[in-house]
N, C-alpha and C. Protein backbone atom coordinates (compact mmCIF):
# COMPACT_ATOMS: atom_id res chain seq x y z
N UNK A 1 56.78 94.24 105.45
CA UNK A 1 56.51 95.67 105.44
C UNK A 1 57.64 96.38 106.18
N UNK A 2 58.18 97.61 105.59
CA UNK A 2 59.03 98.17 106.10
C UNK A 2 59.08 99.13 107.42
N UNK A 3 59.35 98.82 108.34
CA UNK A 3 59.08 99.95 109.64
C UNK A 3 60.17 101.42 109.52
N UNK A 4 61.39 101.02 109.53
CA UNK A 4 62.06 101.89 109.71
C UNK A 4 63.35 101.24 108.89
N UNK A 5 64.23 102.27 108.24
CA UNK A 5 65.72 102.02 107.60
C UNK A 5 66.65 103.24 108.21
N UNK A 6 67.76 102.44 108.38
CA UNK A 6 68.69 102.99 109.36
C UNK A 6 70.29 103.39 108.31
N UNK A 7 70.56 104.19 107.78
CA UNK A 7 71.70 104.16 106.48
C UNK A 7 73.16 104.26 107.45
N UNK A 8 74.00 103.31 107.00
CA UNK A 8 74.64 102.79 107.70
C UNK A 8 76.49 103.06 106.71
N UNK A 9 76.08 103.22 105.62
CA UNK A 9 76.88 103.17 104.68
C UNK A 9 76.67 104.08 103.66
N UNK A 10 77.13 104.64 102.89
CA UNK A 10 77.25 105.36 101.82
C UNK A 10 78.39 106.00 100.43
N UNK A 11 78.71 104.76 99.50
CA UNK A 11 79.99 104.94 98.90
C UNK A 11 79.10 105.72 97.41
N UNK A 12 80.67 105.74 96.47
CA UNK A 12 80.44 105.97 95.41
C UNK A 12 79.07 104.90 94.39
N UNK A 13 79.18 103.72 95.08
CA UNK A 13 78.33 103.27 93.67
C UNK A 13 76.83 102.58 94.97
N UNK A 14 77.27 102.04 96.11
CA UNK A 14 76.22 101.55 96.73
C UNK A 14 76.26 102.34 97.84
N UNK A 15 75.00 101.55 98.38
CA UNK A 15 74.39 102.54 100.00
C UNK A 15 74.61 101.29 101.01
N UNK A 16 74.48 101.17 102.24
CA UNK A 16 74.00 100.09 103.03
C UNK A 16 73.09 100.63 104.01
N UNK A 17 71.92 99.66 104.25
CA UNK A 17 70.90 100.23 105.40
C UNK A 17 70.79 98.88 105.99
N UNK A 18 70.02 99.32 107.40
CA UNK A 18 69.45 98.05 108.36
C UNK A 18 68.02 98.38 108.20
N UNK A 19 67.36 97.83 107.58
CA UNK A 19 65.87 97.93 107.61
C UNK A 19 65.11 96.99 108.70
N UNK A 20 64.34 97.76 109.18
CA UNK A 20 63.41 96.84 110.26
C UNK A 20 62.27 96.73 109.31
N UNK A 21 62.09 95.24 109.52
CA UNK A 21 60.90 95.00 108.53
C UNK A 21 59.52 93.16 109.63
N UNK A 22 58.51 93.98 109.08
CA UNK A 22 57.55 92.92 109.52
C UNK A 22 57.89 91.82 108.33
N UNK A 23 57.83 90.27 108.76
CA UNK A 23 58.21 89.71 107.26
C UNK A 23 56.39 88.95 107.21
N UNK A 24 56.01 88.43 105.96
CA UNK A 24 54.78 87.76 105.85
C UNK A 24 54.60 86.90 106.69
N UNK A 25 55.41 86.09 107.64
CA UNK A 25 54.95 85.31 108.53
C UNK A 25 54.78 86.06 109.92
N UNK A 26 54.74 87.22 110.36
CA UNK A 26 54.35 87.85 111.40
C UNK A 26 55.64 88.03 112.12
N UNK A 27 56.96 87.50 111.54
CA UNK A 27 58.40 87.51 112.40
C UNK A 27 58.53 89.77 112.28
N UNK A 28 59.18 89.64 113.14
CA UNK A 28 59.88 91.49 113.06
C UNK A 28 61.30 91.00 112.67
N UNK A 29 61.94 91.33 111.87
CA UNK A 29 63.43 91.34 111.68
C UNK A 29 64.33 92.61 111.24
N UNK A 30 65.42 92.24 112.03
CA UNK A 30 66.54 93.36 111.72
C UNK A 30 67.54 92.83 109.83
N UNK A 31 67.32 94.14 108.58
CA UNK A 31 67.97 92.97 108.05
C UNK A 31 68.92 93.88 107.04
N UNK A 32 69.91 93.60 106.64
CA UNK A 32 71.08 94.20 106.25
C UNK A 32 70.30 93.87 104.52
N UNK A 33 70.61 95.61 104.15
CA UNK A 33 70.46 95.82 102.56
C UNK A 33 71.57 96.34 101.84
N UNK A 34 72.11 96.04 101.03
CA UNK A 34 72.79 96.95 100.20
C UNK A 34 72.03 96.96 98.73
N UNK A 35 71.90 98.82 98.80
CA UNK A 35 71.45 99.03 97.94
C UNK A 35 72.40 99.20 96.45
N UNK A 36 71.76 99.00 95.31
CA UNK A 36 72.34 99.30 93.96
C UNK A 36 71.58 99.40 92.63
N UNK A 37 72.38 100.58 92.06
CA UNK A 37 71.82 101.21 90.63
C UNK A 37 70.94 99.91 90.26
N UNK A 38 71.82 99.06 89.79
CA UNK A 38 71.29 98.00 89.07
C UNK A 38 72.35 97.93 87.77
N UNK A 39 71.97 97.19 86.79
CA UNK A 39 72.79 97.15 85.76
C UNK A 39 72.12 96.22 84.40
N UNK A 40 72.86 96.52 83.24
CA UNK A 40 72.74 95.03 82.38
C UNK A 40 73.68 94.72 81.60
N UNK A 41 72.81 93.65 81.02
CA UNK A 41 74.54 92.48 80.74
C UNK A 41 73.67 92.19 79.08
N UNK A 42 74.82 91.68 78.14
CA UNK A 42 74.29 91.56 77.08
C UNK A 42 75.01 90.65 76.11
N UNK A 43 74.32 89.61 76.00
CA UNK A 43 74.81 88.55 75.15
C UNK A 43 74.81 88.64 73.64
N UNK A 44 75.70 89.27 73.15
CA UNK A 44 76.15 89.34 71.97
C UNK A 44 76.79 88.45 70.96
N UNK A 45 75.80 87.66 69.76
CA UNK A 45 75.59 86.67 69.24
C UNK A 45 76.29 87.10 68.08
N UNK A 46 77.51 87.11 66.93
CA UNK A 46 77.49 86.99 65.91
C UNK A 46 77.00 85.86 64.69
N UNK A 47 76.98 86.22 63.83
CA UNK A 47 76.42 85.14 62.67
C UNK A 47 77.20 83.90 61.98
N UNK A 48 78.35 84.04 63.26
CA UNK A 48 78.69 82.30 63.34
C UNK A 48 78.41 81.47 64.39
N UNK A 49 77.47 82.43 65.14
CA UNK A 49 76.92 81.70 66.56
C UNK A 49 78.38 81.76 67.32
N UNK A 50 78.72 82.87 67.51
CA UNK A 50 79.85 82.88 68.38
C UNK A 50 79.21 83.96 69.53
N UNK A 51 79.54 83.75 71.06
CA UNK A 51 79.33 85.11 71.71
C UNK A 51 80.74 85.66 72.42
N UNK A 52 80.10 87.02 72.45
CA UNK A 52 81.09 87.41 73.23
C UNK A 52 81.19 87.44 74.52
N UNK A 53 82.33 87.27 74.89
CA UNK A 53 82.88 87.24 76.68
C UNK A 53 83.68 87.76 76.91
N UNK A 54 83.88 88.81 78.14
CA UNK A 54 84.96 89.08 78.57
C UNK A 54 86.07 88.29 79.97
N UNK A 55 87.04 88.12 79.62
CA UNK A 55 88.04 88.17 80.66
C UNK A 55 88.62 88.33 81.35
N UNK A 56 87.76 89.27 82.73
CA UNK A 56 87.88 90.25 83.47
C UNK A 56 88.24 90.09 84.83
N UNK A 57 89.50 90.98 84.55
CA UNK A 57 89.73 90.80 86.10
C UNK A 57 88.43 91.61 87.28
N UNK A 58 88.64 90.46 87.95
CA UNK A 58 88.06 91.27 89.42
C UNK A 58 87.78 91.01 91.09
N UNK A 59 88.73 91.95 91.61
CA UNK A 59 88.92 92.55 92.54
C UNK A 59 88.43 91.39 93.99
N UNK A 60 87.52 91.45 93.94
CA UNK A 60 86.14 90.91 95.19
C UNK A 60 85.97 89.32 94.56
N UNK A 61 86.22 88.82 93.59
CA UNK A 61 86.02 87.66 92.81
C UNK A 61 87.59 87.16 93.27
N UNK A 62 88.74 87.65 93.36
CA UNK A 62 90.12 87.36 93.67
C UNK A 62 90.90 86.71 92.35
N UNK A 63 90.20 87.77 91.26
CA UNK A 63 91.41 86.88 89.82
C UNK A 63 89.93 87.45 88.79
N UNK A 64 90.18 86.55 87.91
CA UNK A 64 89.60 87.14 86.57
C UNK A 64 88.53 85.99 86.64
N UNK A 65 87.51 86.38 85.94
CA UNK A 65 85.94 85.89 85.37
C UNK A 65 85.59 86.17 84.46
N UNK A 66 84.74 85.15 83.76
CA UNK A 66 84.20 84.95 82.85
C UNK A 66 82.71 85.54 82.28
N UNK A 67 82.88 86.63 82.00
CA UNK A 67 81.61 87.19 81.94
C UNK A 67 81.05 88.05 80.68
N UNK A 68 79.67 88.45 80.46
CA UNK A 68 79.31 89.06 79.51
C UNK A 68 79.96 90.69 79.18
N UNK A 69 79.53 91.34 78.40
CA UNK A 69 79.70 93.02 78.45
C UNK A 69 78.85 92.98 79.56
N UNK A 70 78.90 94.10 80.02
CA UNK A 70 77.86 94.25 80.96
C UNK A 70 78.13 95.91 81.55
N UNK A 71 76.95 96.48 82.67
CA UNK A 71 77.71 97.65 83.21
C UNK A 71 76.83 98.19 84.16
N UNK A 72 77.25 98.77 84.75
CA UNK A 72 75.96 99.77 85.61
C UNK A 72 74.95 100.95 85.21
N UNK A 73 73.44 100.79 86.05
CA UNK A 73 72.95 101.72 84.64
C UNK A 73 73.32 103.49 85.80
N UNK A 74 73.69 104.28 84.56
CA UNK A 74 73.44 105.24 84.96
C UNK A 74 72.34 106.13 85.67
N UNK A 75 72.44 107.11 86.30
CA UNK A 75 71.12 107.73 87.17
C UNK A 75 70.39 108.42 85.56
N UNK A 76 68.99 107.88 85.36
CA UNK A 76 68.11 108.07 84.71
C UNK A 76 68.06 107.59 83.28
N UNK A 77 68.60 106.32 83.15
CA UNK A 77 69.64 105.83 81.79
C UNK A 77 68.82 104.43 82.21
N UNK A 78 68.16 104.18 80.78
CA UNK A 78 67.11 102.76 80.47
C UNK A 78 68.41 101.56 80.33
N UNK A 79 67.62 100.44 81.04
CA UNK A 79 68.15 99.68 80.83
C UNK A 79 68.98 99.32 79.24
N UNK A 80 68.52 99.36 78.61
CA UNK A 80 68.50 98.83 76.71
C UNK A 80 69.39 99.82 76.78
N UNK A 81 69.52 101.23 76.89
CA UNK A 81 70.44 102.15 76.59
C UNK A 81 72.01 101.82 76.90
N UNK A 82 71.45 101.60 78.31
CA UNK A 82 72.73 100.83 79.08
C UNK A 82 73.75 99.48 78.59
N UNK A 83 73.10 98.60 78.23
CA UNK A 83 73.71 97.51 77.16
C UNK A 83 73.78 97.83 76.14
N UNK A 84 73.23 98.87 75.31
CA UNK A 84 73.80 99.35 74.06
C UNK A 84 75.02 99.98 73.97
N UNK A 85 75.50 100.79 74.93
CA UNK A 85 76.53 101.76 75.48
C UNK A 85 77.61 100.48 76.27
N UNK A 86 77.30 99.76 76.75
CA UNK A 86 78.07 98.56 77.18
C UNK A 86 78.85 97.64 76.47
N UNK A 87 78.16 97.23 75.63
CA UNK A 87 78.41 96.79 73.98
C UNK A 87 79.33 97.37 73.20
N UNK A 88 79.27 98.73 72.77
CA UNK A 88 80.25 99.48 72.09
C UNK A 88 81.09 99.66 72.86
N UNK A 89 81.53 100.10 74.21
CA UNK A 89 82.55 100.01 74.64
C UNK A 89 83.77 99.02 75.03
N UNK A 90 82.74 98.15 75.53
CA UNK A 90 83.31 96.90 75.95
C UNK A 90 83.80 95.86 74.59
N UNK A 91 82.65 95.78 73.89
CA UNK A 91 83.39 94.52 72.81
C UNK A 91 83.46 95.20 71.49
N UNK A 92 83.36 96.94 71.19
CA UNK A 92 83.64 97.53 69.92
C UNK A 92 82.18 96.69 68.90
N UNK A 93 81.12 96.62 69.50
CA UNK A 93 80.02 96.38 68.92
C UNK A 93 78.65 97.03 68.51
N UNK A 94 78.21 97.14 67.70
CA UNK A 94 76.17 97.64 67.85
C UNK A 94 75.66 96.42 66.96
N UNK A 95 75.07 96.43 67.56
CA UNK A 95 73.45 95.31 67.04
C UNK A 95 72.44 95.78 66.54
N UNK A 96 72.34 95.68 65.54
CA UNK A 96 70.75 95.97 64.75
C UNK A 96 69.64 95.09 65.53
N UNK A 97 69.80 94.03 66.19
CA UNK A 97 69.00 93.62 66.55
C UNK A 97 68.65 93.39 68.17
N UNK A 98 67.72 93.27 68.39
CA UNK A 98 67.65 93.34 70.17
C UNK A 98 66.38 92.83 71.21
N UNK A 99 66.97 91.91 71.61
CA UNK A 99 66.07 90.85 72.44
C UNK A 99 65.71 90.89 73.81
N UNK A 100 65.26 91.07 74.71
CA UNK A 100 64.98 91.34 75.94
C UNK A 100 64.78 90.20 76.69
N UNK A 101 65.89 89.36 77.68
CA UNK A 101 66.08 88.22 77.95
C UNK A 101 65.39 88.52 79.66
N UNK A 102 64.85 89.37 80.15
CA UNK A 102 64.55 89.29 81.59
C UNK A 102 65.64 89.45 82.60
N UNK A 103 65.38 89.57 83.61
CA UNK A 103 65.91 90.51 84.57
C UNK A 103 66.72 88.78 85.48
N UNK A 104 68.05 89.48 86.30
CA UNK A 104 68.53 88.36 86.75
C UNK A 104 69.01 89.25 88.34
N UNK A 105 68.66 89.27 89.54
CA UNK A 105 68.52 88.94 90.79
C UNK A 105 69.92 88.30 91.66
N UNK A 106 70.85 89.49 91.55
CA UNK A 106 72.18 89.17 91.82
C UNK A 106 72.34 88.09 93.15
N UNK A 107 72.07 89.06 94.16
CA UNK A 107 71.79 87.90 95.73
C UNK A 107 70.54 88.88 96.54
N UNK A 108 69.25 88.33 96.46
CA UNK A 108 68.11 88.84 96.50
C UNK A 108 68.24 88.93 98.10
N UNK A 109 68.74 88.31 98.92
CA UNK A 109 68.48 88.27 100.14
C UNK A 109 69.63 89.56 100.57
N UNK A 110 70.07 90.13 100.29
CA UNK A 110 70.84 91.08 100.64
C UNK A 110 71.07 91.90 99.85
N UNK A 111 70.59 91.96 98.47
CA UNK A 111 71.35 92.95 97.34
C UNK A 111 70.02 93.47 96.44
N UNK A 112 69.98 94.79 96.34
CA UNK A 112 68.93 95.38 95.51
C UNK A 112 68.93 95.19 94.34
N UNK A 113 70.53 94.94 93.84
CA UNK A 113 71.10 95.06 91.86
C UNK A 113 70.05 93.88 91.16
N UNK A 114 69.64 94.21 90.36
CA UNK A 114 68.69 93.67 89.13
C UNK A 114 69.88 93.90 88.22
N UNK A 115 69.91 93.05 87.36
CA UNK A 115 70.39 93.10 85.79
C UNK A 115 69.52 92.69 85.08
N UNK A 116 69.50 93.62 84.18
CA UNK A 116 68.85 93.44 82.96
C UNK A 116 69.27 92.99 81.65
N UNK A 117 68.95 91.60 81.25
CA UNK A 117 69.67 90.70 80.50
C UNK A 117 69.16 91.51 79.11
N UNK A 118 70.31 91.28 78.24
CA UNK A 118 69.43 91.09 76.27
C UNK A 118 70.49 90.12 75.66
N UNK A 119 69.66 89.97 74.22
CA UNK A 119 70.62 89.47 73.65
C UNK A 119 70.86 90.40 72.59
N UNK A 120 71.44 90.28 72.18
CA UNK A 120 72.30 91.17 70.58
C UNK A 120 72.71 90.57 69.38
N UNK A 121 71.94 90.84 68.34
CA UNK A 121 72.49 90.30 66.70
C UNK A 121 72.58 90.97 65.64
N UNK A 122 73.12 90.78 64.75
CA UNK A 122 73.24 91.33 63.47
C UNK A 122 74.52 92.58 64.03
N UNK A 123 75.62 92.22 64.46
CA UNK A 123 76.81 93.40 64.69
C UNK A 123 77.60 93.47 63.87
N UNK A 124 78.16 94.67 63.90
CA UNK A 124 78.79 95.32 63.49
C UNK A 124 79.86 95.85 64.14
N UNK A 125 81.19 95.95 63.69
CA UNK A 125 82.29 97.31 64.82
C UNK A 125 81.78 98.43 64.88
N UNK A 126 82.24 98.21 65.91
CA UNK A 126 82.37 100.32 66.07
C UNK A 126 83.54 100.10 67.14
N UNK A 127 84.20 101.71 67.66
CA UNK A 127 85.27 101.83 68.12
C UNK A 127 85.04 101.69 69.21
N UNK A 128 85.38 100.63 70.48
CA UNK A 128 85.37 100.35 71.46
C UNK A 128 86.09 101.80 72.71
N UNK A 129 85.99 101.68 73.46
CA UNK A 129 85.97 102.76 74.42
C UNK A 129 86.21 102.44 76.37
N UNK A 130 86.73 101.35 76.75
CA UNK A 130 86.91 100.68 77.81
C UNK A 130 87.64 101.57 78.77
N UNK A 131 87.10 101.38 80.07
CA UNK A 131 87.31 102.90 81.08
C UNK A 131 88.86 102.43 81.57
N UNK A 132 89.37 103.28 82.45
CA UNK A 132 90.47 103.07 83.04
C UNK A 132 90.91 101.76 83.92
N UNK A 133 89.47 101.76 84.46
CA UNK A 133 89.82 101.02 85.83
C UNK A 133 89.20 99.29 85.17
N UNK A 134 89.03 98.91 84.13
CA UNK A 134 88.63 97.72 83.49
C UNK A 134 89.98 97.21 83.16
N UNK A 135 90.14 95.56 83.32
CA UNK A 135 91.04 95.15 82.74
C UNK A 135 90.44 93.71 82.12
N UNK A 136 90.41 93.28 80.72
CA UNK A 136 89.48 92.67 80.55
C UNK A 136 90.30 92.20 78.95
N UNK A 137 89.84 91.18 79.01
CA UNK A 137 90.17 90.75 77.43
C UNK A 137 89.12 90.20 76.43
N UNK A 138 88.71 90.33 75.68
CA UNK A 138 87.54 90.18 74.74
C UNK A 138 87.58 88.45 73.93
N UNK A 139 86.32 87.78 73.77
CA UNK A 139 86.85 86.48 73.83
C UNK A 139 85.56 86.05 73.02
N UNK A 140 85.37 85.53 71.59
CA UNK A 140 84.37 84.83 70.86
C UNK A 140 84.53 83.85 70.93
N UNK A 141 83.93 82.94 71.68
CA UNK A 141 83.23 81.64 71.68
C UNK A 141 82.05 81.19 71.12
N UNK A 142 81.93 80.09 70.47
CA UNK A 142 80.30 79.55 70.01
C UNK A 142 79.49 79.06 70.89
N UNK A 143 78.68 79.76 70.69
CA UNK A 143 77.63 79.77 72.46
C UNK A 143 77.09 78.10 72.66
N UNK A 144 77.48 77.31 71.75
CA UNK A 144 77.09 76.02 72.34
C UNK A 144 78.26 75.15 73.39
N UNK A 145 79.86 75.99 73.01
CA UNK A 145 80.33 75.47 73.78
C UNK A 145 80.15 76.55 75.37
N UNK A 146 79.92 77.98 75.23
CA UNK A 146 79.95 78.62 75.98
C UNK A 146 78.70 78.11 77.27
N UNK A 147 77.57 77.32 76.49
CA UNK A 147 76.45 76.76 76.93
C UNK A 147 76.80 75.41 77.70
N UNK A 148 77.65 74.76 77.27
CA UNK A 148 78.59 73.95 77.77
C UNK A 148 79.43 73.81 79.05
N UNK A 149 80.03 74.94 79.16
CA UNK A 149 81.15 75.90 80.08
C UNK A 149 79.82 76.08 81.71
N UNK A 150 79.15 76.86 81.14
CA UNK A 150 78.17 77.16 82.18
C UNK A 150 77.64 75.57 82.71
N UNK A 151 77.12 74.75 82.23
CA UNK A 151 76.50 73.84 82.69
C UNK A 151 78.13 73.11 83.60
N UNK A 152 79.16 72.91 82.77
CA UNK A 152 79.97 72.15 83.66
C UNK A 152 80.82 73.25 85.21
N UNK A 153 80.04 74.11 85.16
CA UNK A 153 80.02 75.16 85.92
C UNK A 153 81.85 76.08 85.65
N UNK A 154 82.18 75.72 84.26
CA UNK A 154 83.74 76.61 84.17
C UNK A 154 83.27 78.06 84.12
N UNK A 155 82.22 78.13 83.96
CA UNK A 155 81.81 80.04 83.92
C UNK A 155 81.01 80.23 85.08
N UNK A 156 81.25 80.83 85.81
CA UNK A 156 81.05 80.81 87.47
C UNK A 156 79.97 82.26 87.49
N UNK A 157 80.08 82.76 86.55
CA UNK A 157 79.26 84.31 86.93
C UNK A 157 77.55 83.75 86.83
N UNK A 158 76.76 84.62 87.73
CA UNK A 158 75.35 83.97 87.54
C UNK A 158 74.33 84.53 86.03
N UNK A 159 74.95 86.08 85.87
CA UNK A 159 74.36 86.91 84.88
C UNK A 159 74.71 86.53 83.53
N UNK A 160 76.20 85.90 83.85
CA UNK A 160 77.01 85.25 82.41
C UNK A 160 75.92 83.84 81.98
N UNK A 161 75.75 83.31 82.99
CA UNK A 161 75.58 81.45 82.58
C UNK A 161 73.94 81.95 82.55
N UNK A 162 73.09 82.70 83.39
CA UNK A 162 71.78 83.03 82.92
C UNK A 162 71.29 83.85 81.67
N UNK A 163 72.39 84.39 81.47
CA UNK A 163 72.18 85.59 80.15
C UNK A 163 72.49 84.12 78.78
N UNK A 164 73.25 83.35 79.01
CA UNK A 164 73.72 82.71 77.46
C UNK A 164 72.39 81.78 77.44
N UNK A 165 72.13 80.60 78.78
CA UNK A 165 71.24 79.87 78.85
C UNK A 165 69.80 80.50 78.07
N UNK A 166 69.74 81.58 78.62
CA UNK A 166 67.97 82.02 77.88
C UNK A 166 68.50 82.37 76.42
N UNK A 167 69.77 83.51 75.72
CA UNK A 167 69.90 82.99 74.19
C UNK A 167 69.59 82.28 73.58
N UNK A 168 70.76 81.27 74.19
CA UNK A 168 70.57 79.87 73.73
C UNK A 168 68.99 79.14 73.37
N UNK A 169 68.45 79.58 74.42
CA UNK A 169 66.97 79.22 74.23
C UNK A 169 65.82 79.74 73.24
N UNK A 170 66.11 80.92 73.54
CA UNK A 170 65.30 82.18 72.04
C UNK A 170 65.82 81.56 71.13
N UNK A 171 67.22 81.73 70.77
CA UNK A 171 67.86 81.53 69.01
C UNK A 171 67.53 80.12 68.66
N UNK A 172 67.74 78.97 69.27
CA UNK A 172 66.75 77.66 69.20
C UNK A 172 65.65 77.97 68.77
N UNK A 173 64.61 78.50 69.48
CA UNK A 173 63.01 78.82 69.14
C UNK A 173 63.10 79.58 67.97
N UNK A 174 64.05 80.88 67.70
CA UNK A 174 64.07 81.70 65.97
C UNK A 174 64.29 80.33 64.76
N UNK A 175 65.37 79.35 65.54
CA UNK A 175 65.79 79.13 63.81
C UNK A 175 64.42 78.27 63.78
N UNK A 176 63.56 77.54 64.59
CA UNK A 176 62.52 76.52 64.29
C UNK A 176 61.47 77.54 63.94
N UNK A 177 60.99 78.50 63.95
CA UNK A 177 59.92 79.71 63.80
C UNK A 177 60.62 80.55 63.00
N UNK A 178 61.72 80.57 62.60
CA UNK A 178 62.59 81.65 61.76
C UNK A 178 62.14 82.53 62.04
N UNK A 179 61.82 83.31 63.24
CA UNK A 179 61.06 84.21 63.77
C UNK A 179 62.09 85.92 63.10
N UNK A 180 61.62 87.18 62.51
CA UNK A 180 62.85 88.09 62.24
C UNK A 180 63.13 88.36 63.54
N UNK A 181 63.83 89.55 63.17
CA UNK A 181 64.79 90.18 64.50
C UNK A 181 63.22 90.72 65.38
C-alpha cells in the first residue's frame, strides 16, 4: 500500500518517484519508480512466415538490437492504435489482420512500462514514415529461425523474444484449427 510518493525526476518521456510503501509482508520500504507511458510492439507475420525486425540502434543498450516495430503509446492513444501506427511507420506495413498477444512487463521491480504485444497478418505496403531520431534497418526473417535466435539467446530484447515466442505459438494453434483471422 502506498503511503506517500516523493517526484524526484521529471523528463520528456518518464517521471521518477520514491514511493513509501507498506509491502504484503508488513516490511515499510523506501522504493525507487520510474514511471512510463507504456508502449507496444508488434510481430508482423507475412505469408511466407517471415517476420519483421528491426535493427536498431540504441543508445542505453550501447550498439544496435534486435527488435520488433514497436513504440510508445501516446497520451490517450489505445494500445492496437499504437502498433498499427508503429507498423506503418516503422516497417511500411498494415495488416488486415490482428491478434492480441498480452502484455509484457519491461523490469516490474522498478519500471511502470507495460507493452502491449500483437501479432499482424495479411500485409500489405504502405509508405513508411520513421522519425528523425530512429536509426534502424528493417529485416524479414522466418520466424522459425527468428524463434531460434531468441532461444539461443542472439535476440537479447525481452518484448522481441516474448512477442515472436507467443506468435509462434497462436500461428501453430491457427494452422492445426485453421482458425480465420
Amino acid at each position: 500500500m502506498l503511503i506517500r510518493s516523493r517526484e524526484v525526476f521529471t523528463g520528456r518521456v518518464t517521471r521518477l518517484t520514491v514511493d513509501t510503501v507498506d509491502l504484503p509482508n508488513g516490511h515499510r520500504a523506501d522504493l525507487e519508480v520510474l514511471h512510463h507511458p507504456g508502449g507496444a510492439a508488434v510481430v508482423a507475420v507475412d505469408g511466407a512466415r517471415q517476420v519483421c525486425l528491426l535493427r536498431q540502434y540504441r543508445h542505453a543498450a550501447g550498439g544496435y538490437v534486435i527488435e520488433l516495430p514497436a513504440g510508445r503509446l501516446e497520451p490517450d492513444e489505445a494500445p492496437a492504435r499504437t502498433a498499427e501506427r508503429e507498423l506503418a511507420e516503422e516497417a511500411g506495413r498494415h495488416a488486415a489482420c490482428w491478434r492480441d498477444l498480452g502484455v509484457s512487463l519491461s523490469s516490474p521491480g522498478v519500471f511502470t512500462e507495460r507493452i502491449y504485444l500483437y501479432l499482424a497478418t495479411e500485409l500489405t505496403p504502405v509508405p513508411d514514415a520513421p522519425e528523425a531520431a530512429e536509426v534502424f534497418e528493417v529485416l524479414w526473417v522466418p520466424l522459425a529461425e527468428a524463434v531460434q535466435r531468441c532461444l539461443r539467446g542472439d535476440i537479447e530484447d525481452s518484448k522481441t523474444c516474448l512477442g515472436i515466442l507467443r506468435a509462434a505459438a497462436v500461428l501453430a494453434q491457427m494452422d492445426v484449427a485453421e482458425a480465420p483471422c
